[in-house]
Protein backbone atom coordinates (compact mmCIF):
# COMPACT_ATOMS: atom_id res chain seq x y z
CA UNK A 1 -2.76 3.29 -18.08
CA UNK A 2 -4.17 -0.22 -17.34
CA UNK A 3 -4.89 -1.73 -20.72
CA UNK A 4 -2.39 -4.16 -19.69
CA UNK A 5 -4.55 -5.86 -17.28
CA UNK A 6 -7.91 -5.69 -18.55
CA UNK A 7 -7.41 -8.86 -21.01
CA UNK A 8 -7.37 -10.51 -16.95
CA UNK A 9 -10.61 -8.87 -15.91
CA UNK A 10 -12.23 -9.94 -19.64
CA UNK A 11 -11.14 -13.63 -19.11
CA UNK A 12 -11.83 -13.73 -15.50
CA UNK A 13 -15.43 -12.66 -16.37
CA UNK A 14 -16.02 -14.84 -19.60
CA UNK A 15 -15.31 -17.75 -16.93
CA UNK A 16 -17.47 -16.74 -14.31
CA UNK A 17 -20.17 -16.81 -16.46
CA UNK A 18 -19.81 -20.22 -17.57
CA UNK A 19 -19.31 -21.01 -13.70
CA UNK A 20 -22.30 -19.19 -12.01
CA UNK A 21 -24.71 -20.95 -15.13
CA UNK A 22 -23.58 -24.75 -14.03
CA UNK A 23 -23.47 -23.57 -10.51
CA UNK A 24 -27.18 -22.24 -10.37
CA UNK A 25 -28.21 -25.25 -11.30
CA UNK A 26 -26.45 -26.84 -8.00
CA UNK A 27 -26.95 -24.20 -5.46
CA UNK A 28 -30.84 -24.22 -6.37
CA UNK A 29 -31.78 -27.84 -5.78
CA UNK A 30 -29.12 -27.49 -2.68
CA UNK A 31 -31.41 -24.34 -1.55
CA UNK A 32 -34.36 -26.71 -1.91
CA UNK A 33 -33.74 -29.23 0.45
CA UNK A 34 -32.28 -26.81 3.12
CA UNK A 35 -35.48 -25.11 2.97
CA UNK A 36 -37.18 -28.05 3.02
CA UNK A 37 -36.44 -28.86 6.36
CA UNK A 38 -39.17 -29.10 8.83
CA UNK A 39 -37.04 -26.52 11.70
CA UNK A 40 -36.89 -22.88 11.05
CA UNK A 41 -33.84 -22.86 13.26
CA UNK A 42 -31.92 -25.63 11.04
CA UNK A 43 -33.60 -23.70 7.93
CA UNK A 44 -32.00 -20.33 8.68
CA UNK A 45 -28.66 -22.58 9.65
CA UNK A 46 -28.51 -24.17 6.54
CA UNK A 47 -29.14 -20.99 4.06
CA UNK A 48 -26.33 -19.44 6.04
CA UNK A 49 -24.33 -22.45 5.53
CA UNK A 50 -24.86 -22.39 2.48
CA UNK A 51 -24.33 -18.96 1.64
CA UNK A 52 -20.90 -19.74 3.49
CA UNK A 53 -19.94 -22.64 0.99
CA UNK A 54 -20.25 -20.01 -1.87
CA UNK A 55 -16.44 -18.84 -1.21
CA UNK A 56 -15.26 -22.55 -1.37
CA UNK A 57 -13.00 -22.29 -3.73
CA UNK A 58 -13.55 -25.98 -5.55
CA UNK A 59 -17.06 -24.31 -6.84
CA UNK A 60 -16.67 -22.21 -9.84
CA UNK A 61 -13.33 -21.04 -9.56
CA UNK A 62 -11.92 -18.76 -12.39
CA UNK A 63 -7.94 -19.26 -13.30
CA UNK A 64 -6.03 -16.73 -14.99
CA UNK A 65 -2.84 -17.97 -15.82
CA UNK A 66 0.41 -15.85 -16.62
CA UNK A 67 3.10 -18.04 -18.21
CA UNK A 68 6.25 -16.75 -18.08
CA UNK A 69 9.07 -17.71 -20.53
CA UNK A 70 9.47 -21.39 -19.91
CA UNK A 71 12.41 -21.14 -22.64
CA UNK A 72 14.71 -18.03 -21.63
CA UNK A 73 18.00 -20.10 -20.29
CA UNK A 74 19.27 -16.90 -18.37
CA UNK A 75 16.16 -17.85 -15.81
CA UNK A 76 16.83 -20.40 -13.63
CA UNK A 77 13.64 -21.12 -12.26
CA UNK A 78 10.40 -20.06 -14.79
CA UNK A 79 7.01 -20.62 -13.92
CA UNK A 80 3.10 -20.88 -14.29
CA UNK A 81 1.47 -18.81 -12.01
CA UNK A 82 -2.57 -19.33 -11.77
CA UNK A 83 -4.71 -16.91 -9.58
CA UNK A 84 -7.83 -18.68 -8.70
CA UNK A 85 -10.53 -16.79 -6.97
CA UNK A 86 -13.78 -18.61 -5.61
CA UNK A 87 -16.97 -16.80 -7.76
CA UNK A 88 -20.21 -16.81 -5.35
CA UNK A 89 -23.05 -17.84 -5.68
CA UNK A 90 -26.13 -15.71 -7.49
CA UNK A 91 -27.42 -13.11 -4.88
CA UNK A 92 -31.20 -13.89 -5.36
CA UNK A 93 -30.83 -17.26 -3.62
CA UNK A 94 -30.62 -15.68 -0.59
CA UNK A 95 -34.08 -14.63 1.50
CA UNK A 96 -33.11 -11.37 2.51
CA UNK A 97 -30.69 -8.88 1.25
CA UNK A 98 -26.83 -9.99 2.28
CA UNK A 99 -24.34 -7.21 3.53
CA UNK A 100 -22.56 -5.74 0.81
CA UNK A 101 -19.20 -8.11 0.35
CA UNK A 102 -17.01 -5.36 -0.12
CA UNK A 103 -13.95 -6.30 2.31
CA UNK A 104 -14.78 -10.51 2.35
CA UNK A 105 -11.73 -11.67 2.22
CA UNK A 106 -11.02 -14.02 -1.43
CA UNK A 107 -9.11 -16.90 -1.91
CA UNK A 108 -6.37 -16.92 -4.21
CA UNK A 109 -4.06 -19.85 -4.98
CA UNK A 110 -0.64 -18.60 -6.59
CA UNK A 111 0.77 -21.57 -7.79
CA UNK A 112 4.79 -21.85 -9.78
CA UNK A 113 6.59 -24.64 -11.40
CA UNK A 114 9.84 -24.52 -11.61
CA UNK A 115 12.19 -26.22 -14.10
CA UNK A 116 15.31 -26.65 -11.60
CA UNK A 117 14.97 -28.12 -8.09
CA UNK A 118 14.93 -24.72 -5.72
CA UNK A 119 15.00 -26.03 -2.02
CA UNK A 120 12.65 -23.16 -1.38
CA UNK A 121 9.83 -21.10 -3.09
CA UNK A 122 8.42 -17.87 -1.72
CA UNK A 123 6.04 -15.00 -2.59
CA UNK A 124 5.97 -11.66 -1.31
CA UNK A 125 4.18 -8.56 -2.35
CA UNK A 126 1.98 -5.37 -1.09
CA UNK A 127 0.18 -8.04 1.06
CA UNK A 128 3.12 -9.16 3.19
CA UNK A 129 4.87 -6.51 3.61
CA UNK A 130 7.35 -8.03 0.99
CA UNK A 131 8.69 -10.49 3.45
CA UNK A 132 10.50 -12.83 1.44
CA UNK A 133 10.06 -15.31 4.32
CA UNK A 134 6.25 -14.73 5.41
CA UNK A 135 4.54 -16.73 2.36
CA UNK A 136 6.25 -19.86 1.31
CA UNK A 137 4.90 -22.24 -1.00
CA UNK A 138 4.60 -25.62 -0.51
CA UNK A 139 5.07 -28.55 -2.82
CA UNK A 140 1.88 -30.11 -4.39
CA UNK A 141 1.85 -33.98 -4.41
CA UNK A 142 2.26 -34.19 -8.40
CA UNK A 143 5.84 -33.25 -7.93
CA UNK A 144 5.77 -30.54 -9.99
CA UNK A 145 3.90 -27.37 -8.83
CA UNK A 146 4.35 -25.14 -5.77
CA UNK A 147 1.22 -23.02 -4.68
CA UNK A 148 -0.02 -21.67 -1.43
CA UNK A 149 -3.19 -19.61 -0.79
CA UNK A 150 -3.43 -16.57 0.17
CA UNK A 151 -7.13 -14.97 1.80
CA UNK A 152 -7.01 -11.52 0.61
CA UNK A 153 -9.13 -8.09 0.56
CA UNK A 154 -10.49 -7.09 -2.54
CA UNK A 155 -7.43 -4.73 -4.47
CA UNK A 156 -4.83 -4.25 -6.28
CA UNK A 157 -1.57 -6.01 -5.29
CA UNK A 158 2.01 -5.73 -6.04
CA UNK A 159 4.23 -9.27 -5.95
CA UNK A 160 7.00 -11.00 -6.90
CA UNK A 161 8.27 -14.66 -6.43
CA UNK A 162 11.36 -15.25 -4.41
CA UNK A 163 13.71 -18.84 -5.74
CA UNK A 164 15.53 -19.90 -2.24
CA UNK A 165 15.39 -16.80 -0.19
CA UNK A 166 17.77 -14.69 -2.91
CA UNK A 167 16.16 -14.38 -6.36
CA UNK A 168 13.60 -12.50 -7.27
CA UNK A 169 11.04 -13.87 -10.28
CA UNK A 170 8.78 -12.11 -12.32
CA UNK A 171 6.01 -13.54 -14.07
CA UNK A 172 6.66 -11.55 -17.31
CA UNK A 173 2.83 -12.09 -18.95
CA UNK A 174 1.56 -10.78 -15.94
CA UNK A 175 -0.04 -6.72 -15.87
CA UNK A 176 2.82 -4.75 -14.58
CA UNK A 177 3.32 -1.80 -12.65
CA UNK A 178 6.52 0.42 -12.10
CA UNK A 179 6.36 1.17 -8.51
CA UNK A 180 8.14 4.58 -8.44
CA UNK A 181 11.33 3.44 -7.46
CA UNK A 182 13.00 2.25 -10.41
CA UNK A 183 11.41 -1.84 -9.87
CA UNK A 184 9.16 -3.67 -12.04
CA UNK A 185 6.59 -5.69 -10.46
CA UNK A 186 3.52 -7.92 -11.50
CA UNK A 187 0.13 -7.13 -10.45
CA UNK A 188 -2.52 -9.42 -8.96
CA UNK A 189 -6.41 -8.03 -9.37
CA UNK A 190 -8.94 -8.93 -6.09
CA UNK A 191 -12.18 -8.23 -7.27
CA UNK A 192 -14.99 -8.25 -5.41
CA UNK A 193 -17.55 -10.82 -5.75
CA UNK A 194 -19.95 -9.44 -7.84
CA UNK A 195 -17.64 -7.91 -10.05
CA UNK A 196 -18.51 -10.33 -12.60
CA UNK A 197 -22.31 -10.37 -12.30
CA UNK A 198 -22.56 -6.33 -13.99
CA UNK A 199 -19.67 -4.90 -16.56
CA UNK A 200 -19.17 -1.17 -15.45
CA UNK A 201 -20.75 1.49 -17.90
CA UNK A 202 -20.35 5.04 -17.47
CA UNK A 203 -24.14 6.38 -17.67
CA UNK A 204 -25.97 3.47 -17.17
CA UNK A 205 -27.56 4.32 -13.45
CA UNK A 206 -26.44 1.59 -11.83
CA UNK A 207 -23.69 2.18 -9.67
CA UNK A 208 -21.45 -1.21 -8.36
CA UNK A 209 -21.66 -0.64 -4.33
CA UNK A 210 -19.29 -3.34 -3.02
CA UNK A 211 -16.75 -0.71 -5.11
CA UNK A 212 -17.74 2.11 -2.68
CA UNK A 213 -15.65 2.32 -0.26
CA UNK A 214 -14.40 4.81 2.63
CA UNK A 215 -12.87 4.60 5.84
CA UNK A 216 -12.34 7.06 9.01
CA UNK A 217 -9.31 5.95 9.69
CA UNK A 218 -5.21 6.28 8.47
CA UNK A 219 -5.62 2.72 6.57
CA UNK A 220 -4.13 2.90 3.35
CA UNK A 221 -6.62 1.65 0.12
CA UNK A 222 -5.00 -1.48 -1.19
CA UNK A 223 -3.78 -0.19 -4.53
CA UNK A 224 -1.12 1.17 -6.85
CA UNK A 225 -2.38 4.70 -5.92
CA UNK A 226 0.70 5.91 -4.30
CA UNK A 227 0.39 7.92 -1.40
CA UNK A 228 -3.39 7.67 -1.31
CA UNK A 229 -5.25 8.47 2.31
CA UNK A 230 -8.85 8.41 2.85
CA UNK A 231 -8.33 11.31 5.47
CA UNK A 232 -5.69 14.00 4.69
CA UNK A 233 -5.45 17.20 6.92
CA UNK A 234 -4.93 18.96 4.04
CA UNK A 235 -4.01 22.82 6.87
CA UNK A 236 -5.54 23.50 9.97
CA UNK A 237 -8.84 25.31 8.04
CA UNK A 238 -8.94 21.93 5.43
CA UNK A 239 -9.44 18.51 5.30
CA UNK A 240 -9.55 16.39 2.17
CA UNK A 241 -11.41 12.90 1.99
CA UNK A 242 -10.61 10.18 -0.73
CA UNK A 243 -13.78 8.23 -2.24
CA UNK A 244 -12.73 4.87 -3.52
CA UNK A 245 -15.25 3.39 -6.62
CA UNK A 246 -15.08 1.30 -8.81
CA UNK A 247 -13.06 1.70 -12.20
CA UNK A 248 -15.74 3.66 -14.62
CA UNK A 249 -19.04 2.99 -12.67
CA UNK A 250 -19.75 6.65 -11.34
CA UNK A 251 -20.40 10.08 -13.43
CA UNK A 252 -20.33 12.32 -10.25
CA UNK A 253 -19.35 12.58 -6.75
CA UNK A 254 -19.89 14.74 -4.04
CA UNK A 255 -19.20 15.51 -0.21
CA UNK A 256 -22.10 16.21 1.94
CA UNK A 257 -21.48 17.52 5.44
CA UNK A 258 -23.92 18.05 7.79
CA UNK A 259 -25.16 21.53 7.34
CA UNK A 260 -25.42 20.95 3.34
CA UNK A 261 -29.03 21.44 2.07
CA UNK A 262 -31.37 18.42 2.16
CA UNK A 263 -31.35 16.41 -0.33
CA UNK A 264 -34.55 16.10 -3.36
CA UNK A 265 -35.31 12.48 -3.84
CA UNK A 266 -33.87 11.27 -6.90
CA UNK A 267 -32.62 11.55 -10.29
CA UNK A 268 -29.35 12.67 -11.40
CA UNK A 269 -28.54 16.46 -10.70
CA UNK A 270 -30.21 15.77 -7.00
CA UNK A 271 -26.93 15.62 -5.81
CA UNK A 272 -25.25 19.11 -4.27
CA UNK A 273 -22.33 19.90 -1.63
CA UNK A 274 -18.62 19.83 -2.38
CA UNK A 275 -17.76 18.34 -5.90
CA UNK A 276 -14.78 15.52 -6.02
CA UNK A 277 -12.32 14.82 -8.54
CA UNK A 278 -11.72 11.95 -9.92
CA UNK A 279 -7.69 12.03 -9.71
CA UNK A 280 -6.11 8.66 -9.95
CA UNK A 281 -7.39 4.94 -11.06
CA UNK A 282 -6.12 1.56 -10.79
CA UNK A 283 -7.18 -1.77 -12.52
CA UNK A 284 -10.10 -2.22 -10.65
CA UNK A 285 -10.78 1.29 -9.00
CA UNK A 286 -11.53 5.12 -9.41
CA UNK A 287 -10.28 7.42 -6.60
CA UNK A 288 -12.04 10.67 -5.83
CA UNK A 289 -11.03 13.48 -3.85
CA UNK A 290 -12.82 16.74 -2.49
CA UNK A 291 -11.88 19.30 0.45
CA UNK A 292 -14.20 20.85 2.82
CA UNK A 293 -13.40 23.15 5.67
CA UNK A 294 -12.46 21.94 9.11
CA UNK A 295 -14.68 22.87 12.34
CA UNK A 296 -13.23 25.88 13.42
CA UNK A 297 -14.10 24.98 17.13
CA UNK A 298 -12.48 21.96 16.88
CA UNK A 299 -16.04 19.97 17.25
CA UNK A 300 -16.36 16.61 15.05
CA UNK A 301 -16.63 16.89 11.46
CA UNK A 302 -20.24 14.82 10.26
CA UNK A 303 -19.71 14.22 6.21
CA UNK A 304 -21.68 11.41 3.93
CA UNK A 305 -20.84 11.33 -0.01
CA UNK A 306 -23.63 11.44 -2.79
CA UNK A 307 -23.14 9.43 -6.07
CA UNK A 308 -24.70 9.74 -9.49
CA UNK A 309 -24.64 8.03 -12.74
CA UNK A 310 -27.27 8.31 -15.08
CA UNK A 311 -30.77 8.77 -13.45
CA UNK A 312 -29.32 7.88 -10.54
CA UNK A 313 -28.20 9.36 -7.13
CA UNK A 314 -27.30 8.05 -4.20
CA UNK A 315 -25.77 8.24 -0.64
CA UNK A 316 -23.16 6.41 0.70
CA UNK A 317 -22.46 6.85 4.98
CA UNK A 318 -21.30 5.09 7.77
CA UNK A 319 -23.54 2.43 7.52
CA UNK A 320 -21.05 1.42 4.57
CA UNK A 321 -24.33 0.79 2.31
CA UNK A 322 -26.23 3.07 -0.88
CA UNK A 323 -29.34 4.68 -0.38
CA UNK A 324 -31.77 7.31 -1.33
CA UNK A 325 -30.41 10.80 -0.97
CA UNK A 326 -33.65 12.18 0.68
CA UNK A 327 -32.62 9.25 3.76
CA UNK A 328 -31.67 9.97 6.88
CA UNK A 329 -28.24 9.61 7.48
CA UNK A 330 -25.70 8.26 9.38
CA UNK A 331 -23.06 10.81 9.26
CA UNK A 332 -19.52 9.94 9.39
CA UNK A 333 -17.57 11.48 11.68
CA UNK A 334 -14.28 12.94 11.84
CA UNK A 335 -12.54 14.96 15.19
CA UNK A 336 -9.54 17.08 13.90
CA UNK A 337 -7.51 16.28 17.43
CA UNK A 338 -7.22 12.88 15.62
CA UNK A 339 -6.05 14.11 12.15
CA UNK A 340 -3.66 17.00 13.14
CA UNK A 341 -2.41 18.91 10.17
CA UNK A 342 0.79 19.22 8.80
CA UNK A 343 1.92 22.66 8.53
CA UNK A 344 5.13 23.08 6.06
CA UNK A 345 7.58 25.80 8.21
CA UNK A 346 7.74 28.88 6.28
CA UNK A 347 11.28 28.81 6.40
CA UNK A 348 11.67 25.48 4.15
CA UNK A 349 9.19 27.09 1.47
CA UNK A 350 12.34 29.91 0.48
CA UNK A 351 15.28 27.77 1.74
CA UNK A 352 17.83 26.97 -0.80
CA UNK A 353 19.83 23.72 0.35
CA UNK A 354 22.84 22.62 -0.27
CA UNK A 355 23.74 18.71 0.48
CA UNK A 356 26.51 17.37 1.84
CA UNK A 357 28.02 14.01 1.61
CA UNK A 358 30.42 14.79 5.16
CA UNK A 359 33.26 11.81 3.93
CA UNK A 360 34.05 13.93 0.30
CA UNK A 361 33.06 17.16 0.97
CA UNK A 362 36.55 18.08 3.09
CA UNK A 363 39.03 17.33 5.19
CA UNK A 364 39.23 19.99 7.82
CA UNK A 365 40.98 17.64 10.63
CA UNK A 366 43.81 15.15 9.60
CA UNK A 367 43.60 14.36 13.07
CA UNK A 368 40.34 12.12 13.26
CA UNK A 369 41.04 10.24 9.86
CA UNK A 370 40.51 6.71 9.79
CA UNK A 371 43.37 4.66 9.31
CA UNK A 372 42.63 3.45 6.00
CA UNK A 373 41.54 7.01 5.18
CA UNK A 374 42.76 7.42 0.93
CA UNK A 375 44.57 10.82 -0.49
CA UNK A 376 42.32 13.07 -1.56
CA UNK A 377 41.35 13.11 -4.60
CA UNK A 378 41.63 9.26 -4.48
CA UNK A 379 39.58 7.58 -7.02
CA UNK A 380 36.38 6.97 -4.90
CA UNK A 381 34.79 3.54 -4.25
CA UNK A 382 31.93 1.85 -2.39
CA UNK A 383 34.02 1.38 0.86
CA UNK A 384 37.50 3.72 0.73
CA UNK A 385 37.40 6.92 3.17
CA UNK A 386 38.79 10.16 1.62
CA UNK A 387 38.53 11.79 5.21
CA UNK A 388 36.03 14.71 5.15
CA UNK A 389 34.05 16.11 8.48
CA UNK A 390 32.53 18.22 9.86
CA UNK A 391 35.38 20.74 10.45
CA UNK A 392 36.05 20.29 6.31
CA UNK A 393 32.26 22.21 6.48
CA UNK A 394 32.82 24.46 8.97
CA UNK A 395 35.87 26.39 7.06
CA UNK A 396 34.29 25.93 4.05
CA UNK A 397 31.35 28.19 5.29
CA UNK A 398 32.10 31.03 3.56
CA UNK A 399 32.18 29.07 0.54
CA UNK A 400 28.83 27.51 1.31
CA UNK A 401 27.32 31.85 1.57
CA UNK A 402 28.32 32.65 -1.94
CA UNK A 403 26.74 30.40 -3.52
CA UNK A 404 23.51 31.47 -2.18
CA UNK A 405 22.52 28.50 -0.20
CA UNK A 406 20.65 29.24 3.01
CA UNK A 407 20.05 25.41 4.10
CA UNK A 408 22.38 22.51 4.86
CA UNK A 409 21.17 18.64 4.55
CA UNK A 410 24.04 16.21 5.43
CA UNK A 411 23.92 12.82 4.70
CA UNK A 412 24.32 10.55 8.07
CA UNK A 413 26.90 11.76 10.56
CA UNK A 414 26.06 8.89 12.85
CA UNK A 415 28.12 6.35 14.10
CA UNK A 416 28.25 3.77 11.46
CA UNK A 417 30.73 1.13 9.59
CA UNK A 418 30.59 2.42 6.04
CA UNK A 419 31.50 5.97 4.46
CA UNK A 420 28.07 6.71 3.75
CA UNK A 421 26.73 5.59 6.98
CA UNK A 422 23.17 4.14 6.27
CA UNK A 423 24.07 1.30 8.54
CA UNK A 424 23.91 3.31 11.48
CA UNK A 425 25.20 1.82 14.89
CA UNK A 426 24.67 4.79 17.37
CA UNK A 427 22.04 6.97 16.75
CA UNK A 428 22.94 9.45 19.72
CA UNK A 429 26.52 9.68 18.72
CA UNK A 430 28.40 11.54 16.05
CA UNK A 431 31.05 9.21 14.27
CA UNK A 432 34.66 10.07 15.54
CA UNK A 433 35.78 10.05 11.69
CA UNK A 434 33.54 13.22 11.37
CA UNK A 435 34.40 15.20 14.68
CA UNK A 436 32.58 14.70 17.79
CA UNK A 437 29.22 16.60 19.76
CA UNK A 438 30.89 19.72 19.88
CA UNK A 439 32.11 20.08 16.36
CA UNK A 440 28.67 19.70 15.61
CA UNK A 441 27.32 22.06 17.91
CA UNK A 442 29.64 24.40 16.34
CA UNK A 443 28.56 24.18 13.06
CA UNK A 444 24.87 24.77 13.99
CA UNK A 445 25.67 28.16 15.80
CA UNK A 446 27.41 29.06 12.69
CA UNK A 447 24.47 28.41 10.96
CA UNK A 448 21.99 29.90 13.17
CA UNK A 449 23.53 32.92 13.26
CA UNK A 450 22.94 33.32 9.70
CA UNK A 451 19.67 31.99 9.91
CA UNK A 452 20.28 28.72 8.23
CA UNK A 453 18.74 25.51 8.95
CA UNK A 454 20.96 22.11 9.24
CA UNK A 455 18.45 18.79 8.25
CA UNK A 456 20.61 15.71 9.40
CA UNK A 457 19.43 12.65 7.59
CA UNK A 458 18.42 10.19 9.86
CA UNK A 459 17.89 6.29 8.63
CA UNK A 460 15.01 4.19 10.84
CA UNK A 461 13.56 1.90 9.26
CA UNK A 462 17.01 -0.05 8.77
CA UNK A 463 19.86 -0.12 11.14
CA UNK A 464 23.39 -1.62 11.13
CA UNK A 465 24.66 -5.13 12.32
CA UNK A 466 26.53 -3.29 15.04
CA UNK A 467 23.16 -1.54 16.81
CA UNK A 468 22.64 -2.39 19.85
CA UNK A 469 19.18 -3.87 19.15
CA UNK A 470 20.21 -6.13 16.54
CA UNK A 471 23.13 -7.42 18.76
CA UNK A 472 20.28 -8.15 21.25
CA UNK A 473 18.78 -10.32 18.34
CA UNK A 474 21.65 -12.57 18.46
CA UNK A 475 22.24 -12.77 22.20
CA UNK A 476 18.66 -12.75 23.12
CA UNK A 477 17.04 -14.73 20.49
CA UNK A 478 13.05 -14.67 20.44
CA UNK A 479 13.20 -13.28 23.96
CA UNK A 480 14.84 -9.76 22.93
CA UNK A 481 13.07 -6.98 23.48
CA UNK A 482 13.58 -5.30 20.11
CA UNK A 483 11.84 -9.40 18.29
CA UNK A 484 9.41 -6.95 16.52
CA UNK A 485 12.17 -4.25 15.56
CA UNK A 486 12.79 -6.61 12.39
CA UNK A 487 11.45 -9.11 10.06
CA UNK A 488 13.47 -12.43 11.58
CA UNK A 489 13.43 -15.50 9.41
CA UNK A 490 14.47 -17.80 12.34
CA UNK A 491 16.81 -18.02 15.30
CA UNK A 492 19.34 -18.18 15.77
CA UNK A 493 20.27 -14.73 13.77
């Protein structure tokens, strides 16, 4: 599935080879004369200084660059774009063990030259939100590139560049990824540090632990995964728990809770509990998944995981670290109050619905038409009214029976500008070109006492320019109440 971006990860490491070789060399005689220092105090200050300067990103960077079509005239702007991540320094220069640098933030420079002269250069992705206004690049003193640097995670992002605020630019050698809903957008890689010290090999015991990764907690793994959790409430007797590793580094994986049997010491097979399925990848990461029962008491759930690969087992818990399986552990922990399950109703597993688009459906009022309402039958556009409401449903009931349906859905019935009435203005009101309250009302008795179900589509995560909080934006400026209701470029709005 990710071919497409492994020729990246090949390049990226080929690089950081070359890097970490001449950079050895450095860091070492560096180490020397920080240990060389007659204080212990400045000696400890100075390793960790120095293990601090290994992110700089002037010291064996890698660059991989995706050129776009400099040549295709229907672009206006085309561009270079050059990801370069900071490599750090070898491991065994430090004294003692360091943390495992799963989440350290890395520093990547997008940079994009355009051929025109945009007034304004933007990127937006996965990692803003897609807020076309959030990351702007700035121009670099040569006069012809535009960069800015982002401090990301380790993952697997989704972006785009954005020519003055309106056009959206894809790097078209970059690894793509179809996001589900019909776009195409490039993919930027965040490995890990020492991603480049081992290549990943199925079998060979060693397993890559700044890829391990789990979290007690609704945050969503940065990845193309969609709809991946690390905590589901799969029912009220289930829950499921999502194991992030990394891409082809572990053979097994298992769930441990706290009243599994203890563990033998080593060696592959030592590992027992709840098997996990490996059910969805991404270009730098395996995702496993496994389901154990829920407390029936309600008490906290205690859970580790158990890895193997080769000759090798061992166990990842809350102290976010691998160790040997036979070690104590430090469960995590997991209260179902906090995760509550969602229970489908077990009327929407039989219900057969039938949807309803209120403005074409029909007209069952004249007298609440719009004045620019069209004949029926009109040839329908983006913006012309034919005149259907609610009272067009309600005497088309019977209608609605023989066909078998059991379920209505209607598209928004909210006060709104437009016929289809996604840019609601009035949540709490029904729009007077589709009846009023009571019509309403009416036509969910009716459909009670058949034992149908009405869903009304309702639209929040957008509004209309007539709702009352977005008028407040332009009265109120920074000082209205609903500021972080919507992504504002700048006042006024």
């Amino acid at each position: 599935m990710f071919n497409d971006a492994q020729p990246i990860l090949r390049a990226a490491e080929a690089a950081a080879t070359k890097a970490r070789s001449r950079r050895s060399r450095r860091l070492k005689l560096r180490l020397e004369k920080a240990q060389s220092r007659p204080s212990p105090t400045q000696s400890v200050a100075s390793e960790g200084a120095l293990q601090r300067a290994e992110f700089v990103v002037s010291e064996g960077t890698f660059c991989a660059f995706v050129i776009a079509n400099l040549f295709a005239p229907a672009l206006a702007f085309c561009l270079l774009a050059c990801f370069c991540v900071s490599v750090p320094a070898l491991s065994q220069q430090a004294a003692k063990p360091l943390p495992i640098e799963r989440d350290v933030e890395q520093s990547v420079t997008v940079s994009y030259i355009p051929t025109g002269s945009p007034k304004s250069i933007a990127v937006a992705g996965t990692f803003n939100g897609w807020n076309i206004a959030a990351t702007p690049l700035s121009p670099q003193p040569n006069g012809l590139a535009w960069s800015v640097t982002l401090h990301l995670p380790p993952g697997v992002y989704q972006y785009k560049f954005v020519g003055n605020g309106t056009r959206w630019l894809l790097p078209q050698d970059a690894p793509r990824w179809n996001d589900g809903q019909g776009k195409i957008n490039a993919l930027l890689l965040v490995a890990p540090p020492d991603f480049t010290d081992h290549p990943a090999k199925i079998g060979d015991g060693q397993i890559c632990a700044s890829g391990v990764l789990h979290r007690v907690s609704r945050v969503v793994p940065i990845s193309t995964v969609r709809n991946a959790r690390y905590i589901v409430r799969t029912d009220r007797l289930h829950f499921t728990f999502t194991l992030r590793t990394r891409h082809d580094d572990v053979q097994e994986a298992y769930i441990r809770t706290a009243d599994s049997p203890q563990m033998p010491a080593a060696g592959r097979g030592a590992a027992s509990g709840v098997p996990m399925k490996r059910y969805a990848e991404d270009a730098l990461f395996d995702y496993w998944q496994g389901t154990v029962p829920a407390p029936l008491k309600g008490e906290p759930l205690q859970y580790a995981f158990l890895l193997s690969d080769g000759e090798t087992t061992r166990l990842y818990d809350s102290r976010d670290t691998l160790s040997q399986p036979n070690s104590n552990t430090l469960w995590f922990q997991v209260k179902p109050m906090d995760f509550p399950p969602f229970e489908t109703p077990d009327w929407a597993r039989d219900a057969i619905f039938y949807q309803i688009f209120p403005d074409r459906f029909a007209n069952g009022d004249p007298a609440n038409d719009p004045s620019d309402v069209q004949r029926w039958g009109a040839k329908p556009t983006a913006f012309n009214r034919m005149g259907g409401d609610i009272a067009g449903i309600l005497s088309h009931f019977e209608y609605l029976r023989d066909l078998g349906v059991n379920a209505l859905y209607l598209n928004p019935i909210f006060s709104a500008r437009s016929n289809h009435g996604y840019d609601t203005t009035d949540y709490k009101k029904v729009d007077p070109r589709f009846g009023t309250t009571a019509a309403l009302k009416s036509l969910t008795a009716r459909a009670h006492l058949h034992d149908w179900h009405i869903l009304l589509d309702g639209v929040f995560n957008h509004t209309g320019v007539d709702f009352a909080g977005f008028k407040s934006l332009q009265t109120q400026g920074a000082k209205s109440p609903y500021r972080n209701w919507y992504f504002v470029r700048g006042f006024p709005v």
